[in-house]
Protein backbone atom coordinates (compact mmCIF):
# COMPACT_ATOMS: atom_id res chain seq x y z
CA UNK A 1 118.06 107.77 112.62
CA UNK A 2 119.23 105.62 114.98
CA UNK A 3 116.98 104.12 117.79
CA UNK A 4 118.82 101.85 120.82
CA UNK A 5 116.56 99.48 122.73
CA UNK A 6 116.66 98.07 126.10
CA UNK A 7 115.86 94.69 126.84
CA UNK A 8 114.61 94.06 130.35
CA UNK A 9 115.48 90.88 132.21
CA UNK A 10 115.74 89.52 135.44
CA UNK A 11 119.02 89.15 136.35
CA UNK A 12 119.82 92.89 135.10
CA UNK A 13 118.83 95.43 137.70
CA UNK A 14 115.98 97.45 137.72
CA UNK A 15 116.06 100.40 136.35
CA UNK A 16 114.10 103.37 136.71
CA UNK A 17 111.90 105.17 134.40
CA UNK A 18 114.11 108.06 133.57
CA UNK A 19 116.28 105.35 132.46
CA UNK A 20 114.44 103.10 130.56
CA UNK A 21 112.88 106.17 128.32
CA UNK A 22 114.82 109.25 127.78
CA UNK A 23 116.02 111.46 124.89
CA UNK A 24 119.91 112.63 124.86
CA UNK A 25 120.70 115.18 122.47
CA UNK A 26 124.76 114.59 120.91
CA UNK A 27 126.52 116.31 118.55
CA UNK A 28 128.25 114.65 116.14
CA UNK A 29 130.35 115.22 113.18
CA UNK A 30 129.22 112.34 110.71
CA UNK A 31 126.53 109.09 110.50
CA UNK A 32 126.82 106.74 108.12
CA UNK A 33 129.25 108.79 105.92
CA UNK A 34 126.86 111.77 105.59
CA UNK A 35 127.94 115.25 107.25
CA UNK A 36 126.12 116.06 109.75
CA UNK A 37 128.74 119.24 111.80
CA UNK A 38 126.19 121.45 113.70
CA UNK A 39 123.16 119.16 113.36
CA UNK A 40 122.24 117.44 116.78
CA UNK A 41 121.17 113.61 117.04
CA UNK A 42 118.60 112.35 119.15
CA UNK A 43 119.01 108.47 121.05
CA UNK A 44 115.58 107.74 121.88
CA UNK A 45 115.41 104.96 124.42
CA UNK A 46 112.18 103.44 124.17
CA UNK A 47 110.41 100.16 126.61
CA UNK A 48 110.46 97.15 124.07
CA UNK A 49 107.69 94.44 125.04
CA UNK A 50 108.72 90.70 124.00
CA UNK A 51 106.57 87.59 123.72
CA UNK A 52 106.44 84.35 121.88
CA UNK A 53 103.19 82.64 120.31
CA UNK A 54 102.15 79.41 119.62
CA UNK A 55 104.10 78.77 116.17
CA UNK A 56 107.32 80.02 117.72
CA UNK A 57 107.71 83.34 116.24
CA UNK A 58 108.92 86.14 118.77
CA UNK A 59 106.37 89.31 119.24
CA UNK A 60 107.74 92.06 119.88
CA UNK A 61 105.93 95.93 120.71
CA UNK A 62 106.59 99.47 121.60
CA UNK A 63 103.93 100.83 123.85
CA UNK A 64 104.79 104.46 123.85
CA UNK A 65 103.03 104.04 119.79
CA UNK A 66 99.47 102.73 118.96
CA UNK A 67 99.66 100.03 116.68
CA UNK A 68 103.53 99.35 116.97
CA UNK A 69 104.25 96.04 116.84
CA UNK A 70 106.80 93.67 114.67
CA UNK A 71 107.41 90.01 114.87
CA UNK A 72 110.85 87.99 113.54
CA UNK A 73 112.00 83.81 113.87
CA UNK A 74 114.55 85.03 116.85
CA UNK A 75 114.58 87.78 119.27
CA UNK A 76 117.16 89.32 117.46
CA UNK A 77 115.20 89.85 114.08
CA UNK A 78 112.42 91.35 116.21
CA UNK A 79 114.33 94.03 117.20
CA UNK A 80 115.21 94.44 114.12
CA UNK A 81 111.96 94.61 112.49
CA UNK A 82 110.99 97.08 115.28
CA UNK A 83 113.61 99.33 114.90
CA UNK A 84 112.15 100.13 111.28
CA UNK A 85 108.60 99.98 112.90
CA UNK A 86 109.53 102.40 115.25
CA UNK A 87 111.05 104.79 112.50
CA UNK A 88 108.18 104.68 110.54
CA UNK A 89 106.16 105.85 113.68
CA UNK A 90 108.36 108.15 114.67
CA UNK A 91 107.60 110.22 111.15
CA UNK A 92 103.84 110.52 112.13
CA UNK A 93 104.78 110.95 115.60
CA UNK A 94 106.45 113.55 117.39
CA UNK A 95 108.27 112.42 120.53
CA UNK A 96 106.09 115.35 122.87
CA UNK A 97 103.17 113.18 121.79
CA UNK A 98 104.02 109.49 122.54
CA UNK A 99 102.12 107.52 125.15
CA UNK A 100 103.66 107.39 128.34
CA UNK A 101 104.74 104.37 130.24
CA UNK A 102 104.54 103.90 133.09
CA UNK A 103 105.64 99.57 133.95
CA UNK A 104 105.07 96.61 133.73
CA UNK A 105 102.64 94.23 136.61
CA UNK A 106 101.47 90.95 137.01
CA UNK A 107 97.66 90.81 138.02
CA UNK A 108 96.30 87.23 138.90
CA UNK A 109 93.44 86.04 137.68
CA UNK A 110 91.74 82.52 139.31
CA UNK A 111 90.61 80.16 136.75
């Protein structure tokens, strides 16, 4: 299975939410050395939240599934560990039934 992610920044443009999560069906004649003529494979593009804590360690979550959420020592290992998160979700989860996202807002709060 193969899952691509898109990382959200803010000197990349905005990008709409058609964009950010959508399913394109390809065709392909092999992945990773297996056959696969006739089968179709899905790219799932799914909103990736990331945040650091206090002992350095990068947070990263999917908010289209409950409970996904994956941490590494850089960014890159995250989204790493997420991918496999994400796979593991994506067994109990069929993609009709994921949360839907809608964005991302700041709200203040006065202290």
């Amino acid at each position: 299975m193969s899952i691509e992610y898109i990382v959200s920044s803010k000197n990349k443009k905005k990008r709409k939410q058609s964009q950010v999560y959508s399913i394109e069906k390809e065709k392909r004649n092999s992945y990773n050395g297996i056959t696969t003529e006739g089968l179709e494979m899905k790219k799932i593009h799914l909103p990736i939240i990331i945040e650091i804590d206090e002992d350095g360690y990068y947070i990263v979550t999917c908010p289209l599934f409950k409970g996904c959420h994956s941490y590494g020592e850089t960014i890159d290992e995250a989204l790493e560990n997420i991918k496999e998160v994400i796979e593991i979700c994506l067994e109990e989860t069929k993609v009709e039934e994921l949360n839907k996202f809608i964005g991302f807002r700041e709200l203040e709060v006065v202290q």
